[in-house]
C-alpha atoms as a PDB file:
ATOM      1  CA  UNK A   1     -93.705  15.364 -90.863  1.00  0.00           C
ATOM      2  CA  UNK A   2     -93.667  15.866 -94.682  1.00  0.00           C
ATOM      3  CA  UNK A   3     -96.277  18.604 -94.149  1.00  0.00           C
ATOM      4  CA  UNK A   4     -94.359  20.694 -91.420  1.00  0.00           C
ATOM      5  CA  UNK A   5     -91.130  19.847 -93.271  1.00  0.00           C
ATOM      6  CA  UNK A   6     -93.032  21.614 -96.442  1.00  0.00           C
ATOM      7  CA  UNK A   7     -94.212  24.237 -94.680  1.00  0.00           C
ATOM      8  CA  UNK A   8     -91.195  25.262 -92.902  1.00  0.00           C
ATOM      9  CA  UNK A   9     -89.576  25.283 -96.677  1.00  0.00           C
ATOM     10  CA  UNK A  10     -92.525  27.687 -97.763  1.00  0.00           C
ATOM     11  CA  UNK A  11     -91.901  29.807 -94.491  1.00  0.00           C
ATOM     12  CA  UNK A  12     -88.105  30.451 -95.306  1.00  0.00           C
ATOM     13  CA  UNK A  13     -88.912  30.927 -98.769  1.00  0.00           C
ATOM     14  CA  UNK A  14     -91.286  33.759 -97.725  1.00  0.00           C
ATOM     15  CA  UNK A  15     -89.303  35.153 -95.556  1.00  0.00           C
ATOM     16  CA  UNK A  16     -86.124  35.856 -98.027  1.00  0.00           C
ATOM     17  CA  UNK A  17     -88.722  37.185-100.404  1.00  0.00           C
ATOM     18  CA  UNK A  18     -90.016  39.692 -98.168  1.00  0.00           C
ATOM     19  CA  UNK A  19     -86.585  40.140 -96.725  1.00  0.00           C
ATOM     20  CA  UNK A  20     -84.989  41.093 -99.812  1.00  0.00           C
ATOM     21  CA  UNK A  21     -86.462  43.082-102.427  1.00  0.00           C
ATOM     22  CA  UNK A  22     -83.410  42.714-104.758  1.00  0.00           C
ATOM     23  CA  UNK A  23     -79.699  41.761-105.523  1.00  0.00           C
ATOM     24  CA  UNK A  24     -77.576  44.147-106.897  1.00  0.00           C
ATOM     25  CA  UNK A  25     -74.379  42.085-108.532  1.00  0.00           C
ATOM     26  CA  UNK A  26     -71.482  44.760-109.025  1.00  0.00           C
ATOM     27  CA  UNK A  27     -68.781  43.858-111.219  1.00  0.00           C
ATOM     28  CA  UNK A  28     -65.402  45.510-112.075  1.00  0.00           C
ATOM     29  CA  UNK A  29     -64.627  45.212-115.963  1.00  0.00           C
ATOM     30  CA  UNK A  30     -61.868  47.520-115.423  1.00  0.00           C
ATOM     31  CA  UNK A  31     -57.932  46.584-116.584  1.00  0.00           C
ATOM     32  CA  UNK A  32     -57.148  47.793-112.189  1.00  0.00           C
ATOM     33  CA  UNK A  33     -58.189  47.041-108.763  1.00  0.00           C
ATOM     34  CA  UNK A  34     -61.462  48.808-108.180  1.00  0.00           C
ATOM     35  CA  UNK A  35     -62.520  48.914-104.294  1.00  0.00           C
ATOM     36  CA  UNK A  36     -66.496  49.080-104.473  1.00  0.00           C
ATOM     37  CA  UNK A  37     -68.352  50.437-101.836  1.00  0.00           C
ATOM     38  CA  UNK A  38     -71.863  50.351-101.270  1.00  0.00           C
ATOM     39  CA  UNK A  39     -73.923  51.950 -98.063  1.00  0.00           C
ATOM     40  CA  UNK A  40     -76.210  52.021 -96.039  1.00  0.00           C
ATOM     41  CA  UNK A  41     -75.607  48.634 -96.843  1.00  0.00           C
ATOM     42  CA  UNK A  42     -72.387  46.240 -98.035  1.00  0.00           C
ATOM     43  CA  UNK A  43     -69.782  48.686 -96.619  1.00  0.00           C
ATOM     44  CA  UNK A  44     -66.884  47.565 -99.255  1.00  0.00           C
ATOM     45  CA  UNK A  45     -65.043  45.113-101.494  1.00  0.00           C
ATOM     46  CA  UNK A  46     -61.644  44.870-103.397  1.00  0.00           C
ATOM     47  CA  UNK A  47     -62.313  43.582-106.703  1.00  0.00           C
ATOM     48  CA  UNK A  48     -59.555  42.848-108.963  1.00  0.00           C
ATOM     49  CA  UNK A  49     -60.553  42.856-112.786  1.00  0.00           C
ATOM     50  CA  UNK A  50     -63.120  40.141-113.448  1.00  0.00           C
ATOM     51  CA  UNK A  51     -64.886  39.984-109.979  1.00  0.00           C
ATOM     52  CA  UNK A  52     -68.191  40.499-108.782  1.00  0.00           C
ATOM     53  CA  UNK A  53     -69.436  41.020-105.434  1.00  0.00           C
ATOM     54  CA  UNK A  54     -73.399  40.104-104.765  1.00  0.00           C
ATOM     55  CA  UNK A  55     -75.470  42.643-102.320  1.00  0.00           C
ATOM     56  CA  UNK A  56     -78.606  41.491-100.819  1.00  0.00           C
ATOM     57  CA  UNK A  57     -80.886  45.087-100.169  1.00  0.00           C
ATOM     58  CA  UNK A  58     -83.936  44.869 -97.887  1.00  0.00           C
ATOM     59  CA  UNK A  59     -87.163  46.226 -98.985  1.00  0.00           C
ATOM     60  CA  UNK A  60     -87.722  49.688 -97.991  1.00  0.00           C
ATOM     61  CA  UNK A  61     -84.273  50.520 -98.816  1.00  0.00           C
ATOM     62  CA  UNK A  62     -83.083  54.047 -99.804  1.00  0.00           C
ATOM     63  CA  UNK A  63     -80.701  56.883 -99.724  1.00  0.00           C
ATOM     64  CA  UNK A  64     -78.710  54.183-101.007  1.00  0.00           C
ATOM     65  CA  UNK A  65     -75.043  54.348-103.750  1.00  0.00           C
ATOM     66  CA  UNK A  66     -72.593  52.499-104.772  1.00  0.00           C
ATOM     67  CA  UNK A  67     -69.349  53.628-106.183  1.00  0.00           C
ATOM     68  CA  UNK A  68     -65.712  53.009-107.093  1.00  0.00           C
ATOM     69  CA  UNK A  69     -62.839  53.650-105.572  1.00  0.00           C
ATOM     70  CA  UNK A  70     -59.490  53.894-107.290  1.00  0.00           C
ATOM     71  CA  UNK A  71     -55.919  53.790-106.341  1.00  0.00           C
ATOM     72  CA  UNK A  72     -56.631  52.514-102.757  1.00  0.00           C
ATOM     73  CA  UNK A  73     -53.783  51.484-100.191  1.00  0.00           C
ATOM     74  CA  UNK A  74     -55.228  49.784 -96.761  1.00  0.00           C
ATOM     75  CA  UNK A  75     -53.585  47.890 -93.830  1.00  0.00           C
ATOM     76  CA  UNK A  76     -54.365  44.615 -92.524  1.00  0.00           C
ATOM     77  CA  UNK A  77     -56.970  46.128 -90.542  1.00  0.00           C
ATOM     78  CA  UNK A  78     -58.853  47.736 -93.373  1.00  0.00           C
ATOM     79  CA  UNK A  79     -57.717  51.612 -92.905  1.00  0.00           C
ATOM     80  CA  UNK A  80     -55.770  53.810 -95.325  1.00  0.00           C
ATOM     81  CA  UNK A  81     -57.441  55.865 -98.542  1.00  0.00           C
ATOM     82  CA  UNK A  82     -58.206  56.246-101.487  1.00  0.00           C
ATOM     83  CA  UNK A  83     -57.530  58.710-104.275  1.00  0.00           C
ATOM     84  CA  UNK A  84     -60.969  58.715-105.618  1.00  0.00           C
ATOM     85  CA  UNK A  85     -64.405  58.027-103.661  1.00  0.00           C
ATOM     86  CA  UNK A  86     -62.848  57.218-100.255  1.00  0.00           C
ATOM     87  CA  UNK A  87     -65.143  56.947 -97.434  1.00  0.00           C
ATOM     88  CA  UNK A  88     -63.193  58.431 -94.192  1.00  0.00           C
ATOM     89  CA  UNK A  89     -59.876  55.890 -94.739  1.00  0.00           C
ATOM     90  CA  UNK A  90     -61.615  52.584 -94.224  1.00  0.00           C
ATOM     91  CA  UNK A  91     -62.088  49.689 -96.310  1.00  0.00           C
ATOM     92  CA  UNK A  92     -65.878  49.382 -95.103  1.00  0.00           C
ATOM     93  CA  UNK A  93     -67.914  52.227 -96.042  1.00  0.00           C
ATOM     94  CA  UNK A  94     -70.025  53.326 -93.027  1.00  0.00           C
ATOM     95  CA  UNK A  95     -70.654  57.057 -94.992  1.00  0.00           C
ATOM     96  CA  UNK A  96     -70.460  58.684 -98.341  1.00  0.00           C
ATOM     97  CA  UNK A  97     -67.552  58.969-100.317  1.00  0.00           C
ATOM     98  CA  UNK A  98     -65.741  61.909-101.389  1.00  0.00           C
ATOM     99  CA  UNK A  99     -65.453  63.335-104.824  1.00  0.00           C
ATOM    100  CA  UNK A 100     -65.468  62.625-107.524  1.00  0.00           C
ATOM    101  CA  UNK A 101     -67.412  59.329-107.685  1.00  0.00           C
ATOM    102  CA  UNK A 102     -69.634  57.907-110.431  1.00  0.00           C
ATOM    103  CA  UNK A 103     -72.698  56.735-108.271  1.00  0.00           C
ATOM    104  CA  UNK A 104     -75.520  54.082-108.541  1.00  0.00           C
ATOM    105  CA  UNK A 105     -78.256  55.187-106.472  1.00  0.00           C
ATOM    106  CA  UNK A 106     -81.402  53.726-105.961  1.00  0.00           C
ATOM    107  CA  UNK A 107     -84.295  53.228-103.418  1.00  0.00           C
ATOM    108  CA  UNK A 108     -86.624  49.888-102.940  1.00  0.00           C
ATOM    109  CA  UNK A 109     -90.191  49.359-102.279  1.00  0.00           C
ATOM    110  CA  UNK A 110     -91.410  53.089-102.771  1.00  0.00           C
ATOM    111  CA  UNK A 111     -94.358  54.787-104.089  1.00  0.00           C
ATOM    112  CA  UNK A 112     -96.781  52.623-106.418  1.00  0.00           C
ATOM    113  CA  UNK A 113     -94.445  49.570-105.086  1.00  0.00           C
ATOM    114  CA  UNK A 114     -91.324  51.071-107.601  1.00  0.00           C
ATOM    115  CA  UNK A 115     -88.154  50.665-107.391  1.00  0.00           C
ATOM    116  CA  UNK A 116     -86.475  54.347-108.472  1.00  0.00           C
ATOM    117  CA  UNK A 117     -82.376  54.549-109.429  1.00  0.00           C
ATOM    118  CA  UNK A 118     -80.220  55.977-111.237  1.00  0.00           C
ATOM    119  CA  UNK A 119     -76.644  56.956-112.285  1.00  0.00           C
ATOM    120  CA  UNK A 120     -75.347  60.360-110.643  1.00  0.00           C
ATOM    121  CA  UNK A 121     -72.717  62.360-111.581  1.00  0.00           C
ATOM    122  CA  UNK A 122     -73.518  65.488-109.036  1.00  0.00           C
ATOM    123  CA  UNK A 123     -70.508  64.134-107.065  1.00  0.00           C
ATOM    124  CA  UNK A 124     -68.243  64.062-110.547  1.00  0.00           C
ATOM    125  CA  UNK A 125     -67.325  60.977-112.292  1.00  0.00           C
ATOM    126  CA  UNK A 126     -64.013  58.588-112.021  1.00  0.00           C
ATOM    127  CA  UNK A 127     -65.264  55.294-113.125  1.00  0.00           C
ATOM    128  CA  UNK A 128     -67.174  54.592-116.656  1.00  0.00           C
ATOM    129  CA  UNK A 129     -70.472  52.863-115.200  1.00  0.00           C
ATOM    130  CA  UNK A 130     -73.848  50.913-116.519  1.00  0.00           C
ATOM    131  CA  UNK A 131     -76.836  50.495-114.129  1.00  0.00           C
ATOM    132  CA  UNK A 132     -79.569  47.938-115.150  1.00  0.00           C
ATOM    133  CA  UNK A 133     -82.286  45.754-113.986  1.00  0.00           C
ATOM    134  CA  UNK A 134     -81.354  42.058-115.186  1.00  0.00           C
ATOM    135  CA  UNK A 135     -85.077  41.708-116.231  1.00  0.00           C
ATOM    136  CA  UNK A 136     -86.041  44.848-117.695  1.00  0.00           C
ATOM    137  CA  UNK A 137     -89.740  45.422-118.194  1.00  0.00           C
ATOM    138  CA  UNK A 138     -89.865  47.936-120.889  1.00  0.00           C
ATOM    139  CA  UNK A 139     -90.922  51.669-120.127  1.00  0.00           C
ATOM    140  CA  UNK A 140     -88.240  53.353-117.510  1.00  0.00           C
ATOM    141  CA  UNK A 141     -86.898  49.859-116.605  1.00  0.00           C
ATOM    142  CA  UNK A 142     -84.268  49.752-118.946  1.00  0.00           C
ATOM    143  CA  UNK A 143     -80.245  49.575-119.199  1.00  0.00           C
ATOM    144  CA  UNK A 144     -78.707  52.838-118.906  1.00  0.00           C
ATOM    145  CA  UNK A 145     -74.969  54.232-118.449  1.00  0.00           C
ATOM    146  CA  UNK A 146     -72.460  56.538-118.600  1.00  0.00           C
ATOM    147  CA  UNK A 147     -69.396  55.603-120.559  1.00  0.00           C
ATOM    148  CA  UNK A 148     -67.886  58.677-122.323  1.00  0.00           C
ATOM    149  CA  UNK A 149     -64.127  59.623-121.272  1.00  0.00           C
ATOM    150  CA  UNK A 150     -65.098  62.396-118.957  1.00  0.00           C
ATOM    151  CA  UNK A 151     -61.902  62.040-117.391  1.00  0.00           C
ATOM    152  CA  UNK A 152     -60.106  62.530-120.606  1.00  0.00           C
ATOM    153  CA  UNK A 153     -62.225  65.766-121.713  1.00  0.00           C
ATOM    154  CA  UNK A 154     -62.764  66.904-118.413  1.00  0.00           C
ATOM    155  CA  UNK A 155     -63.100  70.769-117.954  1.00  0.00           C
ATOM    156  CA  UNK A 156     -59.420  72.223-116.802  1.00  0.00           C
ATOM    157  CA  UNK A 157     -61.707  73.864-113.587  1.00  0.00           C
ATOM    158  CA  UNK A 158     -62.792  70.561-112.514  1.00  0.00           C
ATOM    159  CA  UNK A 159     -60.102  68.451-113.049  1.00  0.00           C
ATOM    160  CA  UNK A 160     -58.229  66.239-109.901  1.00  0.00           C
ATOM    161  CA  UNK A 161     -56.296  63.456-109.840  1.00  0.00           C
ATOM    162  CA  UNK A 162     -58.073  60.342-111.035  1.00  0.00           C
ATOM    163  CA  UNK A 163     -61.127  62.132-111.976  1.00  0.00           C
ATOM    164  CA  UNK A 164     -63.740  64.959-112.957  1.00  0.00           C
ATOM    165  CA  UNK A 165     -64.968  66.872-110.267  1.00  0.00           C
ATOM    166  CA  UNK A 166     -68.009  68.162-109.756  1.00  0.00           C
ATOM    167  CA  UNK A 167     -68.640  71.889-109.817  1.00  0.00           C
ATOM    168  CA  UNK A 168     -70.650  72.243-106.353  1.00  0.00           C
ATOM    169  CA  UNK A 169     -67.335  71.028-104.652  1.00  0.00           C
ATOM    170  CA  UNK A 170     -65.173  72.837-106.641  1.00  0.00           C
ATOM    171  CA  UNK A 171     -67.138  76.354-106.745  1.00  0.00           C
ATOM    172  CA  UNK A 172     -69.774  75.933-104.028  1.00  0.00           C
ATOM    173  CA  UNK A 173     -72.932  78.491-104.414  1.00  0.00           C
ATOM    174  CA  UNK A 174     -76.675  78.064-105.108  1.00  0.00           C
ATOM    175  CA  UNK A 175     -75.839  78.545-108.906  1.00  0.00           C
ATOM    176  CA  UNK A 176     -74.523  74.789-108.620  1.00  0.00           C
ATOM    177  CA  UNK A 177     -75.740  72.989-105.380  1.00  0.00           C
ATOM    178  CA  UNK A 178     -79.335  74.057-105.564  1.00  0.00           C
ATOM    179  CA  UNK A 179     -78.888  73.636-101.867  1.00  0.00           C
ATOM    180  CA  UNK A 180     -81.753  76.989-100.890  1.00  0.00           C
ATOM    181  CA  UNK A 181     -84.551  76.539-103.603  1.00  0.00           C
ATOM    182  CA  UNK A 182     -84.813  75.544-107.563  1.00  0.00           C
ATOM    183  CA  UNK A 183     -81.496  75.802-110.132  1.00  0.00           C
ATOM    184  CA  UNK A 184     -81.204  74.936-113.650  1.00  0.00           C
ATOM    185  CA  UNK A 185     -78.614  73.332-115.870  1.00  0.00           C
ATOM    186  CA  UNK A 186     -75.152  75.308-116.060  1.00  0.00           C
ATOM    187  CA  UNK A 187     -72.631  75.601-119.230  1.00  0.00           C
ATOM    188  CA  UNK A 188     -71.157  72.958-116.259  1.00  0.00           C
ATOM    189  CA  UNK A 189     -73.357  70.605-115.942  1.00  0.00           C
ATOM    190  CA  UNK A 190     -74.111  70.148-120.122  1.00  0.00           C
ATOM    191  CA  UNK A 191     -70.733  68.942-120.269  1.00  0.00           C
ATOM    192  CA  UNK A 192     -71.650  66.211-117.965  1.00  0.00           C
ATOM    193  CA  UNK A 193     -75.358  65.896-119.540  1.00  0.00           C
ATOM    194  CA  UNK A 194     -74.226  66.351-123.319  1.00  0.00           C
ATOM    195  CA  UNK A 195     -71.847  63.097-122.751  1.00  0.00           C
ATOM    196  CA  UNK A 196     -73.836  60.746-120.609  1.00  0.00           C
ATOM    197  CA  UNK A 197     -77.733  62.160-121.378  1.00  0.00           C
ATOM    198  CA  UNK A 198     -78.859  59.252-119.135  1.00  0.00           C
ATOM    199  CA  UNK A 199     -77.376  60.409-115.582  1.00  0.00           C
ATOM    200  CA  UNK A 200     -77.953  63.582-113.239  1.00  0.00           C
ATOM    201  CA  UNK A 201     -75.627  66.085-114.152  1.00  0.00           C
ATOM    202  CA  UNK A 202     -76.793  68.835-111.042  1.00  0.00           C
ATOM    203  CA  UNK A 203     -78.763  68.109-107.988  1.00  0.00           C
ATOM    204  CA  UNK A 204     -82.456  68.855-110.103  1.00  0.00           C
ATOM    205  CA  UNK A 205     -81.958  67.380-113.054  1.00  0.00           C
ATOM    206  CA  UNK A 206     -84.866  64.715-111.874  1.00  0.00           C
ATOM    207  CA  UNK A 207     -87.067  64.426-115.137  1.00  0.00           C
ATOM    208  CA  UNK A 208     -84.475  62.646-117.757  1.00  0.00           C
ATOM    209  CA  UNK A 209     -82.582  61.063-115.347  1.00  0.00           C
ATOM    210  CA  UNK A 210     -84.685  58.738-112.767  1.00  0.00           C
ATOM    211  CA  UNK A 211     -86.079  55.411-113.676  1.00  0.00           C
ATOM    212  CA  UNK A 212     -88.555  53.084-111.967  1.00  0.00           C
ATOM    213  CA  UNK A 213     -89.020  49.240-112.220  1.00  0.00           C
ATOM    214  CA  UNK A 214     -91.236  47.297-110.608  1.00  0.00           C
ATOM    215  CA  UNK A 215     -90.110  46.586-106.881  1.00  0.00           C
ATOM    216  CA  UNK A 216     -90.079  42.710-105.719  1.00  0.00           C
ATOM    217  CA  UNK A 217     -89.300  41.367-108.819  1.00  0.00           C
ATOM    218  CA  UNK A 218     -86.551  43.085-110.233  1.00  0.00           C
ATOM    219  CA  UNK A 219     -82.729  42.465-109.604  1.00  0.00           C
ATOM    220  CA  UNK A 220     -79.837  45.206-110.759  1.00  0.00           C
ATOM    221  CA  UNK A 221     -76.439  44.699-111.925  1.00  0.00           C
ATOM    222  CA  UNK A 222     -73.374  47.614-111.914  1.00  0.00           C
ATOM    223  CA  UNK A 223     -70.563  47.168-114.215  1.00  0.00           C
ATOM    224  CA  UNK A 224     -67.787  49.482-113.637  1.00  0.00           C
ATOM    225  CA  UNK A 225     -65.852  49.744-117.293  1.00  0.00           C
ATOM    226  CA  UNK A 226     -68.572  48.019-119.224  1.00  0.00           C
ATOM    227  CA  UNK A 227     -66.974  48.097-122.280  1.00  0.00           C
ATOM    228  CA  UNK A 228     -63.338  48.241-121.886  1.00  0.00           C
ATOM    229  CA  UNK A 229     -60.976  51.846-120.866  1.00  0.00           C
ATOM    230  CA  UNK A 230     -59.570  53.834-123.235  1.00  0.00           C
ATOM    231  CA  UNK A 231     -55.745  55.279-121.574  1.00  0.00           C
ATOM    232  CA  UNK A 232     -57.637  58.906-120.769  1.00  0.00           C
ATOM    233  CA  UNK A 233     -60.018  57.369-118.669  1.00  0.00           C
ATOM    234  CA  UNK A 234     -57.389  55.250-116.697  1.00  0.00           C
ATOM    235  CA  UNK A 235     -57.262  57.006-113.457  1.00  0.00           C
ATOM    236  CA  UNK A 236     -53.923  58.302-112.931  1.00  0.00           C
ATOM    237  CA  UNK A 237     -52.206  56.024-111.178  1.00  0.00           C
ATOM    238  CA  UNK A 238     -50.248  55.809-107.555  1.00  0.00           C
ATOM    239  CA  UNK A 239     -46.964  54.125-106.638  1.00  0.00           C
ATOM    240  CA  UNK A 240     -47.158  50.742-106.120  1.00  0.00           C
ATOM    241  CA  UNK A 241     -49.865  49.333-103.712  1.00  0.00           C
ATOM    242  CA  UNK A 242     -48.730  48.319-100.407  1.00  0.00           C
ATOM    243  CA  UNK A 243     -52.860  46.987 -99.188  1.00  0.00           C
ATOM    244  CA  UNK A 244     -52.687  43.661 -97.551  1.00  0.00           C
ATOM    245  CA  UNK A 245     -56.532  43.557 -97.528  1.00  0.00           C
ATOM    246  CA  UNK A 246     -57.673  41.161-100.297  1.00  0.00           C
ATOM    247  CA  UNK A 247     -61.863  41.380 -99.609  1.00  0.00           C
END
């Protein structure tokens, strides 16, 4: 009995491993409500200033973000919107969000067993952000993060409510979504590079700003606000929430 008990121990142990090739824990540091989202997996979480919410990705994962939203309102039943990042009105992400959102991407269990990620800001930027493995390895499996007030010096083209847009959205073209063939950097996209040299600043801007670690036995943490908000970066704010939904 103390063998199959053993064994069956072993067997669920296995299983989780090869079930989930990481935890991602993201936590708001911000002084306001941020509403994470996260697909294809998560969906989405209020978290008030201090909390964390814990994601469990599968190997093989990919194509996958997670961003902040910001001055959300939703019903009991999880619809309403956001003013930055919302995804369709819903509380539960099923798709991307729309700009501007600082992202986390990343994608589990690829080539040479890697893990690649990174911080994006081809869809703009509304939330300072830090992306790291919680057992970095050396190499490209280090902290990184983007935590300039890009909302405060934001170009007067790209600027929305509660954030920095991103010029693709705001101007369309080839010259900045690099949608039919290879682009370069723009005057437009340095302003996003020269401030946070660690995350994309246009669709191609692969070689300084993707980062492996080792798949299987690295976990990832996102802290939105990692070191405090300065007032510029405050997204400007809403009349008082009426959301009922508290996770």
């Amino acid at each position: 009995m103390g063998y199959l008990r053993s064994s069956f121990v072993f067997f669920l142990l296995a299983f989780v491993t090869y079930t989930y090739a990481a935890t991602i824990e993201v936590r708001n540091n911000c002084p306001y409500t941020v509403w994470a989202a996260s697909t294809p997996i998560g969906g989405g979480r209020r978290l008030d200033r201090g909390q964390t919410w814990v994601i469990n990705a599968p190997r093989g994962t990919s194509m996958a973000r997670i961003w902040g939203r910001t001055n959300c309102n939703f019903d009991g039943a999880g619809r309403g919107s956001c003013q930055t990042g919302d995804c369709g009105g819903v509380l539960q992400c099923t798709g991307w969000g729309k700009p501007p959102n600082t992202l986390a991407e990343y994608a589990l269990d690829q080539f040479s067993n890697l893990d690649f990620w990174d911080i994006s800001l081809v869809d703009g930027f509304n939330i300072p952000m830090t992306f790291a493995p919680t057992n970095p390895s050396g190499g490209k499996c280090h902290s990184i993060q983007c935590t300039a007030n890009i909302n405060g010096e934001c170009p007067a083209a790209l600027r929305v409510p509660g954030g920095c847009n991103n010029p693709c959205t705001t101007f369309g073209g080839q010259q900045y979504c690099c949608t039919q063939g290879p682009c370069g950097p723009t005057e437009l996209s340095r302003f996003f590079k020269q401030r946070c040299p660690d995350a994309y600043s246009y669709p191609q801007d692969d070689p300084t700003s993707t980062f492996t670690c080792p798949s299987g036995s690295t976990n990832y943490r996102v802290v939105f606000c990692p070191n405090g908000v300065t007032s510029p970066n405050l997204p400007l704010e809403r009349p008082a929430s009426t959301d009922k939904v508290a996770n």
